[in-house]
PDB file of N, CA and C in Angstrom:
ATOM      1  N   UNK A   1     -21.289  43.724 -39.778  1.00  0.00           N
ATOM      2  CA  UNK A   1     -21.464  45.124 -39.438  1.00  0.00           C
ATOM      3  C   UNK A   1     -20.154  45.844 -39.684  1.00  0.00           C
ATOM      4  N   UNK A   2     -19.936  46.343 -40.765  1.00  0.00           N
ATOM      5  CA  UNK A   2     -18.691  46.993 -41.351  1.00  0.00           C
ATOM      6  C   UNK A   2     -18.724  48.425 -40.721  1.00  0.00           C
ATOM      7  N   UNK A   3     -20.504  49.170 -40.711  1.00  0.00           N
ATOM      8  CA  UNK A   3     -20.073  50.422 -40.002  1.00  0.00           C
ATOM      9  C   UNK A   3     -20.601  50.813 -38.889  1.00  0.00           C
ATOM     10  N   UNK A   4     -20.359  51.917 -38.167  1.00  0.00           N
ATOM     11  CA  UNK A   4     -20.954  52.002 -36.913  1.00  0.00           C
ATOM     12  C   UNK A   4     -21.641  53.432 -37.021  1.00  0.00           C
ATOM     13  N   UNK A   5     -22.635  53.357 -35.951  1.00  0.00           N
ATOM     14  CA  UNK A   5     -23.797  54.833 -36.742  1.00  0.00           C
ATOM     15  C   UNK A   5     -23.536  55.432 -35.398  1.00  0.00           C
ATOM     16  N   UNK A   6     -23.817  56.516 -35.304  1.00  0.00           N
ATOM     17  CA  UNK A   6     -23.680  57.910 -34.009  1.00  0.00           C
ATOM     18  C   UNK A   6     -24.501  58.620 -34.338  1.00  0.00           C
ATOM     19  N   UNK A   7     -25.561  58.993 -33.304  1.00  0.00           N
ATOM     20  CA  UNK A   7     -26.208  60.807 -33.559  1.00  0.00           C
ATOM     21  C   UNK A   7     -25.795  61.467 -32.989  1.00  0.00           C
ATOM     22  N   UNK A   8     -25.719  62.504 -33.752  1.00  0.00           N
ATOM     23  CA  UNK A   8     -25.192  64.056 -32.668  1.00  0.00           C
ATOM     24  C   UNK A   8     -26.284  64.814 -33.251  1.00  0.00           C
ATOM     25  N   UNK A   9     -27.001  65.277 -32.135  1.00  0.00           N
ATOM     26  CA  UNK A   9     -27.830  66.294 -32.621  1.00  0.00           C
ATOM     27  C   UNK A   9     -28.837  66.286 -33.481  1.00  0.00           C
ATOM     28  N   UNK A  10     -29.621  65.105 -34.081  1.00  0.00           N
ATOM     29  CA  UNK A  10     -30.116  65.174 -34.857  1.00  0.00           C
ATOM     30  C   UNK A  10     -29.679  64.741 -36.467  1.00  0.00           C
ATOM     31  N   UNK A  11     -28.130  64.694 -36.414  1.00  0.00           N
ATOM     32  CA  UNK A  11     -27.598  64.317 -37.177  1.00  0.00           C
ATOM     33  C   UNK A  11     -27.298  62.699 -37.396  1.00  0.00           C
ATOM     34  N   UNK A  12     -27.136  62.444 -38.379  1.00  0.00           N
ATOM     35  CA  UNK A  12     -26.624  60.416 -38.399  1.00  0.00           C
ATOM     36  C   UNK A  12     -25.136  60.993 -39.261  1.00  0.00           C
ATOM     37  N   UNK A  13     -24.402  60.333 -39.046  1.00  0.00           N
ATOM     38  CA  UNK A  13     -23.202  60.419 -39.492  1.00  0.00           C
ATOM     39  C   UNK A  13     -22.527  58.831 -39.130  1.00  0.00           C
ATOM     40  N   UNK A  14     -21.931  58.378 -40.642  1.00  0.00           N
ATOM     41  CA  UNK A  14     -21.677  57.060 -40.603  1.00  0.00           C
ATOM     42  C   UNK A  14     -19.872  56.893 -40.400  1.00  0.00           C
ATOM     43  N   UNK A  15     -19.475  56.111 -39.984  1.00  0.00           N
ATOM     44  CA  UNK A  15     -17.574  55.829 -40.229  1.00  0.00           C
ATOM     45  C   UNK A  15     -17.972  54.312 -40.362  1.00  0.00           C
ATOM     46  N   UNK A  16     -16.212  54.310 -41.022  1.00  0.00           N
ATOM     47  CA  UNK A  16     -16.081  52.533 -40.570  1.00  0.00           C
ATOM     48  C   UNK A  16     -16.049  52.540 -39.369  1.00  0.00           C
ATOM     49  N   UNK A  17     -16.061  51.403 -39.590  1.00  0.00           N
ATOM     50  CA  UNK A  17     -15.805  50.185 -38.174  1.00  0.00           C
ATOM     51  C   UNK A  17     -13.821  50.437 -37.954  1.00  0.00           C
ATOM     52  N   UNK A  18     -13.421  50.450 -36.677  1.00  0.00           N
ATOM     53  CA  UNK A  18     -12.034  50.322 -36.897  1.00  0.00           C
ATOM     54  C   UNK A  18     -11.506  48.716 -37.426  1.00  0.00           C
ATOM     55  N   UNK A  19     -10.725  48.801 -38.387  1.00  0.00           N
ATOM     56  CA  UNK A  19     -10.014  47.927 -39.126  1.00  0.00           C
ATOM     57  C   UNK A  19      -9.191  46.760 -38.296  1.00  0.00           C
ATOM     58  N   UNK A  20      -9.038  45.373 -38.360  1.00  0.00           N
ATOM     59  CA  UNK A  20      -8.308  45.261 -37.577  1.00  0.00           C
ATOM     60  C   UNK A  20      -7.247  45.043 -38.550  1.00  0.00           C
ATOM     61  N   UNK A  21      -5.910  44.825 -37.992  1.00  0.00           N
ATOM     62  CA  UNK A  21      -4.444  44.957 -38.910  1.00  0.00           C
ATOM     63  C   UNK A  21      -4.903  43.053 -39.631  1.00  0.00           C
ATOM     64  N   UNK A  22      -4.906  42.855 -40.914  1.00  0.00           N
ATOM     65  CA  UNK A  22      -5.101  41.696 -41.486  1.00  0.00           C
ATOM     66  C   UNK A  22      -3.613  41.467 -41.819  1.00  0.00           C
ATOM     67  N   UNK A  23      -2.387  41.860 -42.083  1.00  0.00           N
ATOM     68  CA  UNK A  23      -1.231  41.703 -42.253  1.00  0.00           C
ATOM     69  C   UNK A  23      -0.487  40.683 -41.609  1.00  0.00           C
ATOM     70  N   UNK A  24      -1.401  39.762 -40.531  1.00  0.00           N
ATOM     71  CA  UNK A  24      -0.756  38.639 -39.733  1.00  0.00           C
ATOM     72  C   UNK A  24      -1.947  36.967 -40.388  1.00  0.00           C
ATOM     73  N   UNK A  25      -3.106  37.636 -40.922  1.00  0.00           N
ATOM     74  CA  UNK A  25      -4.308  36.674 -41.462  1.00  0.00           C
ATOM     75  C   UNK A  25      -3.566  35.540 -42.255  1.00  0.00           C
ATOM     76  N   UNK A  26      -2.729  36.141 -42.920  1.00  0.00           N
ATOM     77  CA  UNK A  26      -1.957  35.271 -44.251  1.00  0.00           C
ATOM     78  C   UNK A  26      -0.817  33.968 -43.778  1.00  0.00           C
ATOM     79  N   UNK A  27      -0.557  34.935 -42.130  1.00  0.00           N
ATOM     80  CA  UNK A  27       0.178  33.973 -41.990  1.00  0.00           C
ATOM     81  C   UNK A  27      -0.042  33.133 -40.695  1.00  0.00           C
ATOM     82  N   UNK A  28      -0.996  33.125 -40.345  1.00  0.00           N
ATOM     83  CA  UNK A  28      -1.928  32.402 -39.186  1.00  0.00           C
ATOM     84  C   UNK A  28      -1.760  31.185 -38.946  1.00  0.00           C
ATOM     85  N   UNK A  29      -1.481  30.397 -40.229  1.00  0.00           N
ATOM     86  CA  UNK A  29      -1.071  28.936 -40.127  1.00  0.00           C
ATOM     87  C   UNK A  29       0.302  28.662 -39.554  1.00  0.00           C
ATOM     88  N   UNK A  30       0.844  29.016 -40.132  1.00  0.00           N
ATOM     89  CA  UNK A  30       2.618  29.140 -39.616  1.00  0.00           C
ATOM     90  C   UNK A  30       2.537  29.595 -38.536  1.00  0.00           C
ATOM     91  N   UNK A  31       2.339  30.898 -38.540  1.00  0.00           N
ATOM     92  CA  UNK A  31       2.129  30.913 -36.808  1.00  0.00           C
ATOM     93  C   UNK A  31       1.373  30.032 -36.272  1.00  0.00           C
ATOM     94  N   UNK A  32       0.423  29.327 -35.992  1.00  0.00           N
ATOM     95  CA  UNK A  32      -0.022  28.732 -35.076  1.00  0.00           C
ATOM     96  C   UNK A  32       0.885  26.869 -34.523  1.00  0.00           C
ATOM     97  N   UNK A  33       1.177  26.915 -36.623  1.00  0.00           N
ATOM     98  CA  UNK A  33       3.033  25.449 -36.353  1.00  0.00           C
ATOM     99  C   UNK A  33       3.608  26.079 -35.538  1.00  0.00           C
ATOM    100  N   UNK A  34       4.285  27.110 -35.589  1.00  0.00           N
ATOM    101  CA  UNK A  34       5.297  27.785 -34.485  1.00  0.00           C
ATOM    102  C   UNK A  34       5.262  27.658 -33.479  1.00  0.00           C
ATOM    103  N   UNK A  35       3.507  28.439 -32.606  1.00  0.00           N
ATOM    104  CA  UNK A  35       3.349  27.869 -31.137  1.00  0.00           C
ATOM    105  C   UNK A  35       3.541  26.528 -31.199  1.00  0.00           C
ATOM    106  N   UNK A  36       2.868  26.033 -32.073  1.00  0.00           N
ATOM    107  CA  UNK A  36       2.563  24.090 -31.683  1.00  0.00           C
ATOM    108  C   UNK A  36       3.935  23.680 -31.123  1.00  0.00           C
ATOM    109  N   UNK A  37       5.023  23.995 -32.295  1.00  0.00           N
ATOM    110  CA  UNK A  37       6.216  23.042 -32.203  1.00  0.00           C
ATOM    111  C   UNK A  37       7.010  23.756 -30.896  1.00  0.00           C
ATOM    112  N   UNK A  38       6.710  24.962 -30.502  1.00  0.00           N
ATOM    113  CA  UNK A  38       7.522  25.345 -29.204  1.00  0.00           C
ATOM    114  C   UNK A  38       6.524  24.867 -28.179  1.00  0.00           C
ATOM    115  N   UNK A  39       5.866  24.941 -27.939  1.00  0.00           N
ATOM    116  CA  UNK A  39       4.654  24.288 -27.143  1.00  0.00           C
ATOM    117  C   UNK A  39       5.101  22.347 -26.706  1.00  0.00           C
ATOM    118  N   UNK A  40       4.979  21.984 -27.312  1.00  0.00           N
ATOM    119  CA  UNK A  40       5.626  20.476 -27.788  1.00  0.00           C
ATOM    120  C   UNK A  40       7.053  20.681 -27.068  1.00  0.00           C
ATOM    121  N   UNK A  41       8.014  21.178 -27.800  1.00  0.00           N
ATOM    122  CA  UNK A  41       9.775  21.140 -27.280  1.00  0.00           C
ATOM    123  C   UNK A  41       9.669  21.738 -25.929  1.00  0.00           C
ATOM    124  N   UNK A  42       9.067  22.434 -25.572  1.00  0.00           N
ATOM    125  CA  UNK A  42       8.646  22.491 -23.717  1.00  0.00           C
ATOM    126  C   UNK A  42       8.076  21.445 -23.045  1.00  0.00           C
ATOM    127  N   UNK A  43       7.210  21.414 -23.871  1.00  0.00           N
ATOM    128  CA  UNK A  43       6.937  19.663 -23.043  1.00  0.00           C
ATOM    129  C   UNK A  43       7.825  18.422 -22.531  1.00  0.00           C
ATOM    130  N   UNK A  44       8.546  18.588 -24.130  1.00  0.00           N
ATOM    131  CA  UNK A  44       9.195  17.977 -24.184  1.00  0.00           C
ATOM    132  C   UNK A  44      10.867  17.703 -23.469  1.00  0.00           C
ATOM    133  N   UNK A  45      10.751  18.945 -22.876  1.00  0.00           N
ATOM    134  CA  UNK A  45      12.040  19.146 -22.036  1.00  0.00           C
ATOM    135  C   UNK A  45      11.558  18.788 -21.367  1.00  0.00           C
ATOM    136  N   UNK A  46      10.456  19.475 -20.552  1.00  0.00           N
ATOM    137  CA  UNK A  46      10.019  19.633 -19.074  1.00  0.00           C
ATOM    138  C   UNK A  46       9.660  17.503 -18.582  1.00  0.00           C
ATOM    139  N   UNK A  47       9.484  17.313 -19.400  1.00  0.00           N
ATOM    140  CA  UNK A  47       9.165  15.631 -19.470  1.00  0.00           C
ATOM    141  C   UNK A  47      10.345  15.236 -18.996  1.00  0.00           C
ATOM    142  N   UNK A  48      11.831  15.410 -20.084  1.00  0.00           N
ATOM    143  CA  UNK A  48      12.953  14.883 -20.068  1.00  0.00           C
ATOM    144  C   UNK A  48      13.647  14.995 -18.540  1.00  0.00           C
ATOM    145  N   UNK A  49      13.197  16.588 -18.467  1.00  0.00           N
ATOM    146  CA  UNK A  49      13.592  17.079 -16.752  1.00  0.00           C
ATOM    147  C   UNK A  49      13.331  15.947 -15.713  1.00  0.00           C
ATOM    148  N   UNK A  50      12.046  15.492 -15.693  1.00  0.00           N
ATOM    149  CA  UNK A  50      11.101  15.181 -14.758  1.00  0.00           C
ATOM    150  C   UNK A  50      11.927  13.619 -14.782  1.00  0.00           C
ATOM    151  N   UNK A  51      11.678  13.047 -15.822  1.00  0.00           N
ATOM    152  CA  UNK A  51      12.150  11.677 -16.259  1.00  0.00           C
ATOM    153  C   UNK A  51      13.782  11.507 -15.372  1.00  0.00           C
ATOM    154  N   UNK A  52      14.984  12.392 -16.108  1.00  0.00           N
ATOM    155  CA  UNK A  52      16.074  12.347 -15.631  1.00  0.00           C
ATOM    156  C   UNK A  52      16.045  12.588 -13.865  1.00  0.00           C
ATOM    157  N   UNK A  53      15.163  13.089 -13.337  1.00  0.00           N
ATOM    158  CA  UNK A  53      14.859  13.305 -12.177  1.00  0.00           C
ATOM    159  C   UNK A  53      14.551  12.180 -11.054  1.00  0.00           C
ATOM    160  N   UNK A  54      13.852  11.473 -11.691  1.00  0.00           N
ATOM    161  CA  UNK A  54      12.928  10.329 -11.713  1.00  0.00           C
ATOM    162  C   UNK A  54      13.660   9.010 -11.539  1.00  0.00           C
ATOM    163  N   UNK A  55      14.487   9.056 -12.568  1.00  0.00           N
ATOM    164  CA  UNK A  55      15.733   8.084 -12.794  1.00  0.00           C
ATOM    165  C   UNK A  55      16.321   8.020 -11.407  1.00  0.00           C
ATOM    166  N   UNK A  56      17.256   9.383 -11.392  1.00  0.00           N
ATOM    167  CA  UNK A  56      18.329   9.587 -10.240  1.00  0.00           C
ATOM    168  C   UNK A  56      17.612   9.114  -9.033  1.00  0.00           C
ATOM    169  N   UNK A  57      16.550   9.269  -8.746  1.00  0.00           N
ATOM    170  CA  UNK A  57      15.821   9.254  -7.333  1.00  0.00           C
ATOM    171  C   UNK A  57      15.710   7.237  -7.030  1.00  0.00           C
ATOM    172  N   UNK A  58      15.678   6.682  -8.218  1.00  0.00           N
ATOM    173  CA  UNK A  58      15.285   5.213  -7.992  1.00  0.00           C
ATOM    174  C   UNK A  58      16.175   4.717  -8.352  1.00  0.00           C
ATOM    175  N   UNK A  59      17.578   5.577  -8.638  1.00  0.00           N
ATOM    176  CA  UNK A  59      18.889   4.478  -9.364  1.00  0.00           C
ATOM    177  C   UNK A  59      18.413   3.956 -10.586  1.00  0.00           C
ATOM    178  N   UNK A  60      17.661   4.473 -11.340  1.00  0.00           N
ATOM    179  CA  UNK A  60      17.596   3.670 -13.102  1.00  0.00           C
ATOM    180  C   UNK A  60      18.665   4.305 -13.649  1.00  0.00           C
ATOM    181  N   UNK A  61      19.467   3.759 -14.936  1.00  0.00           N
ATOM    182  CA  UNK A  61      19.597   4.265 -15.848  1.00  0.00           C
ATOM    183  C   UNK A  61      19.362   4.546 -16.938  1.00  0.00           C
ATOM    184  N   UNK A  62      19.977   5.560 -17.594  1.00  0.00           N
ATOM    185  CA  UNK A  62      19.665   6.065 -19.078  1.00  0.00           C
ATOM    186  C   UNK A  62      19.624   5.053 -19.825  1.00  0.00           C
ATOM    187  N   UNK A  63      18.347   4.883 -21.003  1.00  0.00           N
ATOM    188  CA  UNK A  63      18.665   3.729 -22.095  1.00  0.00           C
ATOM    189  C   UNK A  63      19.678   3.939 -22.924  1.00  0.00           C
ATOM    190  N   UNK A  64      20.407   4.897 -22.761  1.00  0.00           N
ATOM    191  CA  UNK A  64      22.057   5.038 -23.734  1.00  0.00           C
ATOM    192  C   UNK A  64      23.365   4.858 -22.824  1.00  0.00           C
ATOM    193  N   UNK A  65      23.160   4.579 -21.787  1.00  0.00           N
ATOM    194  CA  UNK A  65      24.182   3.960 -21.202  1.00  0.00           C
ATOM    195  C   UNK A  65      24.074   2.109 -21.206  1.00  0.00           C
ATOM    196  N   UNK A  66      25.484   1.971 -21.232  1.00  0.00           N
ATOM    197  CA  UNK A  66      25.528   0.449 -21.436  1.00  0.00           C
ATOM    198  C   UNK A  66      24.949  -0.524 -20.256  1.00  0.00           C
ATOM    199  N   UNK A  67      25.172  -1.795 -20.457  1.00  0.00           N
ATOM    200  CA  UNK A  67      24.253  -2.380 -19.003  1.00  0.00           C
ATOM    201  C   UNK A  67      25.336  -3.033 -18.433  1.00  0.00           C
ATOM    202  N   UNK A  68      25.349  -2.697 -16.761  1.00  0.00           N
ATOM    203  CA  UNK A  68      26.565  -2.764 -16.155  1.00  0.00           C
ATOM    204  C   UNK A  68      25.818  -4.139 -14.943  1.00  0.00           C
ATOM    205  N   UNK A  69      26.783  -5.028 -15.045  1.00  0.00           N
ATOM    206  CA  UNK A  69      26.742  -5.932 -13.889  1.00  0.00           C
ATOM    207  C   UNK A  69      25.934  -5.475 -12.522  1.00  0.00           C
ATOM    208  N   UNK A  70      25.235  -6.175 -12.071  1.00  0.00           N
ATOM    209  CA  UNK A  70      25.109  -5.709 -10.775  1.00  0.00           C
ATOM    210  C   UNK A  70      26.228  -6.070  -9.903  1.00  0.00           C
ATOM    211  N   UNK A  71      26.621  -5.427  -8.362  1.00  0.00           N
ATOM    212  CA  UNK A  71      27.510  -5.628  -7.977  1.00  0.00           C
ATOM    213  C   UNK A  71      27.224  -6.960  -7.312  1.00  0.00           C
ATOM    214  N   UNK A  72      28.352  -7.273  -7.402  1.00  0.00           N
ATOM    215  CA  UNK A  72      28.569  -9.234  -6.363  1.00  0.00           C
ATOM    216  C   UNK A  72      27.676  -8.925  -4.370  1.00  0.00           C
ATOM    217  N   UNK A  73      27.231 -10.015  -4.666  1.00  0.00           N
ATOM    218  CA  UNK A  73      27.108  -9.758  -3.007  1.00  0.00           C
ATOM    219  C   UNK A  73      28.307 -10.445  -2.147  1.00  0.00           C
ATOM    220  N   UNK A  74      29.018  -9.602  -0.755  1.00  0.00           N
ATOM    221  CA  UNK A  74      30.079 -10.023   0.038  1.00  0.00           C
ATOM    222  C   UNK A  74      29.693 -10.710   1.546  1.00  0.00           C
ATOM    223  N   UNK A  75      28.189 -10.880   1.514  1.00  0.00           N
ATOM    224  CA  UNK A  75      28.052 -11.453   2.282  1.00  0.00           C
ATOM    225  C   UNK A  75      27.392 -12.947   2.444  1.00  0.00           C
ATOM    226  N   UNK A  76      27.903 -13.845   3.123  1.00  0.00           N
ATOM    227  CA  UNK A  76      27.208 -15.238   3.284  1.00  0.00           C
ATOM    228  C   UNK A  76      26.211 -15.473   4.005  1.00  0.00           C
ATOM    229  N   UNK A  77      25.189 -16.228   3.477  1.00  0.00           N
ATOM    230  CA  UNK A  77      23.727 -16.302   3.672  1.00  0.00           C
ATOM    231  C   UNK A  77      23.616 -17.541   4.923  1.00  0.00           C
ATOM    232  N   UNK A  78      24.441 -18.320   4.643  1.00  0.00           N
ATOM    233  CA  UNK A  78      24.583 -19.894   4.940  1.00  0.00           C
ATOM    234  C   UNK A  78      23.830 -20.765   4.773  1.00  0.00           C
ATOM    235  N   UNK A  79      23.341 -21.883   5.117  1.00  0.00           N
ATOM    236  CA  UNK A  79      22.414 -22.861   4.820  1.00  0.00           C
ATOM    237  C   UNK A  79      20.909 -22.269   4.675  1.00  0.00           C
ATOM    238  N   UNK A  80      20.285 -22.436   3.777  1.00  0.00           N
ATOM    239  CA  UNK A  80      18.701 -21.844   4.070  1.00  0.00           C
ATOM    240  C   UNK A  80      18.098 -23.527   4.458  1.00  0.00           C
ATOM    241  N   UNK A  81      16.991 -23.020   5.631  1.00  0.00           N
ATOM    242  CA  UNK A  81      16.533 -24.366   6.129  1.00  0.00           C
ATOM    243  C   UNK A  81      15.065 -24.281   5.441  1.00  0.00           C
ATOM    244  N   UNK A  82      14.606 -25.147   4.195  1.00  0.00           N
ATOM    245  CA  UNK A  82      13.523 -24.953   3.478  1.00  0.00           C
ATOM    246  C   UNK A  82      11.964 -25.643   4.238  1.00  0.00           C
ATOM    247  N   UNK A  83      12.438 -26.084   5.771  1.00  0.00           N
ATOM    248  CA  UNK A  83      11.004 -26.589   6.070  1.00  0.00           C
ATOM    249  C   UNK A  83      10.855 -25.233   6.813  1.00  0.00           C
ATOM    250  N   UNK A  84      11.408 -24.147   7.187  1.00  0.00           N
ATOM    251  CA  UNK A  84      10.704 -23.055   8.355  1.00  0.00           C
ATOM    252  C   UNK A  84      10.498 -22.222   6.886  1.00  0.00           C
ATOM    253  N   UNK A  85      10.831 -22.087   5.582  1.00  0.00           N
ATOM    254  CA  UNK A  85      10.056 -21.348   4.631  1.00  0.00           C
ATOM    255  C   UNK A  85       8.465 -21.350   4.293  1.00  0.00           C
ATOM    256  N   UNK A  86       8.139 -22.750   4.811  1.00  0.00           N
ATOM    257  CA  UNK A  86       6.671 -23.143   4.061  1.00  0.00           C
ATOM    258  C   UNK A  86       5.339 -22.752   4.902  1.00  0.00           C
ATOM    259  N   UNK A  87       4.446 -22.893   3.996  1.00  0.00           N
ATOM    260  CA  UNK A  87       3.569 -21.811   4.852  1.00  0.00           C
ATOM    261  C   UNK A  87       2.806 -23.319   5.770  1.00  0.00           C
ATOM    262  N   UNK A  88       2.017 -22.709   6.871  1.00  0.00           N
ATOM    263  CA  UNK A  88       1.536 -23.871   7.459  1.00  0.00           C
ATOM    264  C   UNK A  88       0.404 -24.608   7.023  1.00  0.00           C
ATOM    265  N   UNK A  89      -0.312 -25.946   6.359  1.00  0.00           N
ATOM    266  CA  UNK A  89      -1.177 -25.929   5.707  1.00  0.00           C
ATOM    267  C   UNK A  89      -2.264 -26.412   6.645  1.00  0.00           C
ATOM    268  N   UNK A  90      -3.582 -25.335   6.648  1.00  0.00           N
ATOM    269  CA  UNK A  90      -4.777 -25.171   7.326  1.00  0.00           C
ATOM    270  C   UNK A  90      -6.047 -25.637   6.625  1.00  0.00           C
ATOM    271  N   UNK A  91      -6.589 -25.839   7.409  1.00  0.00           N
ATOM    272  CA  UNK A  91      -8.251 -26.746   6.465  1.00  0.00           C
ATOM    273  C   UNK A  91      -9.084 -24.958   6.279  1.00  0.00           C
ATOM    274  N   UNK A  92      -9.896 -25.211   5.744  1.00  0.00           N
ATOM    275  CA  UNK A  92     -10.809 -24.112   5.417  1.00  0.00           C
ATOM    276  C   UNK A  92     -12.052 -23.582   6.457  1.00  0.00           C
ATOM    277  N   UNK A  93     -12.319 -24.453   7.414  1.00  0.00           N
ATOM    278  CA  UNK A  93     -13.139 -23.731   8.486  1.00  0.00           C
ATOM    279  C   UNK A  93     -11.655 -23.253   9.252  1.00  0.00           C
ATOM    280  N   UNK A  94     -10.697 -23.704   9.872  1.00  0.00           N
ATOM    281  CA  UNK A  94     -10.161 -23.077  10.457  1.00  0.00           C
ATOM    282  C   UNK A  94      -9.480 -21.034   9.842  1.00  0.00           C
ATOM    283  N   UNK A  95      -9.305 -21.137   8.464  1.00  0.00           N
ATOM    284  CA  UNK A  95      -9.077 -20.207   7.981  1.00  0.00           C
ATOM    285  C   UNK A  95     -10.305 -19.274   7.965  1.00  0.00           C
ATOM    286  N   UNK A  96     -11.621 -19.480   8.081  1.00  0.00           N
ATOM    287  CA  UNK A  96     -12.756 -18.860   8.151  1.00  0.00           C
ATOM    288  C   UNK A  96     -12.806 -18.471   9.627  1.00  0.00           C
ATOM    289  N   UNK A  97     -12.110 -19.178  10.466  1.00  0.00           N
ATOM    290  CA  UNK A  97     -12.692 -18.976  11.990  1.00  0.00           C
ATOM    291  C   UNK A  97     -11.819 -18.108  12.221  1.00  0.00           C
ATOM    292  N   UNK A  98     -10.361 -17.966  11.514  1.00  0.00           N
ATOM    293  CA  UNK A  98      -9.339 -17.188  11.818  1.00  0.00           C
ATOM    294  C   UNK A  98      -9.764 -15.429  11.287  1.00  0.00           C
ATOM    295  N   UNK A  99     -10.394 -15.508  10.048  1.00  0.00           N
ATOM    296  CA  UNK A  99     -10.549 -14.514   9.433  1.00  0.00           C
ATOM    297  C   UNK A  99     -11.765 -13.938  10.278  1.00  0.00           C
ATOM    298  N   UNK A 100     -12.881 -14.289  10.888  1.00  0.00           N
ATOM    299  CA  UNK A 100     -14.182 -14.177  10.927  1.00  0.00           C
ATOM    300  C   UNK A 100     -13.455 -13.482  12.652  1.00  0.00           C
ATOM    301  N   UNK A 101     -12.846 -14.166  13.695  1.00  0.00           N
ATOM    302  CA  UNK A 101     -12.233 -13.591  14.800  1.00  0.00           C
ATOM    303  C   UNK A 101     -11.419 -12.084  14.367  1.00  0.00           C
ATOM    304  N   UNK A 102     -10.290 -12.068  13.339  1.00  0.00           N
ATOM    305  CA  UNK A 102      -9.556 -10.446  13.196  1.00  0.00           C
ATOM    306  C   UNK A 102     -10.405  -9.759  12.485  1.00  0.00           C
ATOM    307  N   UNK A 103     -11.721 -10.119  12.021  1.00  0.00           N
ATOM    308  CA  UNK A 103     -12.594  -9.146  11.389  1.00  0.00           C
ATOM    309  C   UNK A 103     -13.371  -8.494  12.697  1.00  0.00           C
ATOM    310  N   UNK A 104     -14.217  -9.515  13.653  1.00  0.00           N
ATOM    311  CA  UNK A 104     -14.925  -8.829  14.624  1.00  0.00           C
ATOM    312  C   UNK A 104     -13.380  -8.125  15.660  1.00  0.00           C
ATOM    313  N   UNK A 105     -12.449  -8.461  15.760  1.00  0.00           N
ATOM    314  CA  UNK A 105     -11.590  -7.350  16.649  1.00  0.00           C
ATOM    315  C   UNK A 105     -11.503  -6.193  16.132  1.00  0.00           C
ATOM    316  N   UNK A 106     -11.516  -6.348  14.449  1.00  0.00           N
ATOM    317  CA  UNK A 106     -11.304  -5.217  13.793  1.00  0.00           C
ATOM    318  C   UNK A 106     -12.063  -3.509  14.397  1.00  0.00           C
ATOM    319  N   UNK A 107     -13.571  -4.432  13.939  1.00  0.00           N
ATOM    320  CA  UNK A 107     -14.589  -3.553  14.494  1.00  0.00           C
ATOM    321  C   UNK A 107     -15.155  -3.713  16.155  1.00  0.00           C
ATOM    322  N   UNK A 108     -14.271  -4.065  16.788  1.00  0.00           N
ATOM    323  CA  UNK A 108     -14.396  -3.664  18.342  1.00  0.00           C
ATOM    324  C   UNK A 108     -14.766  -4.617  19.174  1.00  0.00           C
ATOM    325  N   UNK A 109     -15.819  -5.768  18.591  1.00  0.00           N
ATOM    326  CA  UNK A 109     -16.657  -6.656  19.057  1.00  0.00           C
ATOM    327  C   UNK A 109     -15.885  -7.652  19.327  1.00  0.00           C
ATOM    328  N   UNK A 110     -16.712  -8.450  20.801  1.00  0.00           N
ATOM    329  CA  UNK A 110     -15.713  -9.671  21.001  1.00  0.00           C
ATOM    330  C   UNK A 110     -15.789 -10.875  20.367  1.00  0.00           C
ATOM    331  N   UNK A 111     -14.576 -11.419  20.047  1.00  0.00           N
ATOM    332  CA  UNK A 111     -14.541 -12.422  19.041  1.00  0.00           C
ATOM    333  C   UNK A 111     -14.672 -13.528  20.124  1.00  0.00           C
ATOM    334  N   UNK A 112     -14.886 -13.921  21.134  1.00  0.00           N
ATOM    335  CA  UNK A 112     -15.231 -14.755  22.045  1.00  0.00           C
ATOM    336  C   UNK A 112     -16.838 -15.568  21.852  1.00  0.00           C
ATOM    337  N   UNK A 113     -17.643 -14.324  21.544  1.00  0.00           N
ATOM    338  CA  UNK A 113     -19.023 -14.504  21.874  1.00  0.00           C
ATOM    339  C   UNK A 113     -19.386 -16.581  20.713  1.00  0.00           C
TER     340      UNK A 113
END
């Protein structure tokens, strides 16, 4: 629809359509790389922001800094006694009777019954 129609009076009288400016059509592609690649380099900061942020908060460092020793520990542990490490070993009804009792306390009921 190139034109647009009006009556006045009995009359038809035709115009164009208003034009839109085509002087940007040609270059639509480029412009739209343009947004893309600023679109992208915002991201792409706002990422870097977040990241460097991210880092500081958990003590990481940058992958362009070198890798530094961890520090020595200054304190003594002394003997570790490896029989109070181990877990206690239980038969399988008892682990069922154990689980089946903190399940009914869970939900309120007495684990007695």
């Amino acid at each position: 629809m190139t034109v647009k129609r009006c009556r006045i009076t009995g009359f038809r009288i035709e115009r164009t359509a208003a034009k839109r400016d085509r002087s940007t059509i040609g270059h639509r592609v480029e412009t739209m790389q343009v947004i893309g690649t600023f679109i992208a380099n915002a991201l792409h900061d706002s990422l870097a922001r977040v990241m460097r942020g991210f880092a500081a908060e958990h003590g990481l460092r940058p992958a362009s800094q070198p890798i530094s020793r961890p520090p020595r520990k200054v304190f003594d542990t002394g003997r570790i006694d490896h029989s109070k490490s181990q877990l206690p070993i239980i038969s399988e009804a008892e682990a069922r009777a154990v689980g089946r009792r903190k399940t009914l306390l869970h939900f309120g009921q007495d684990p007695d019954q």
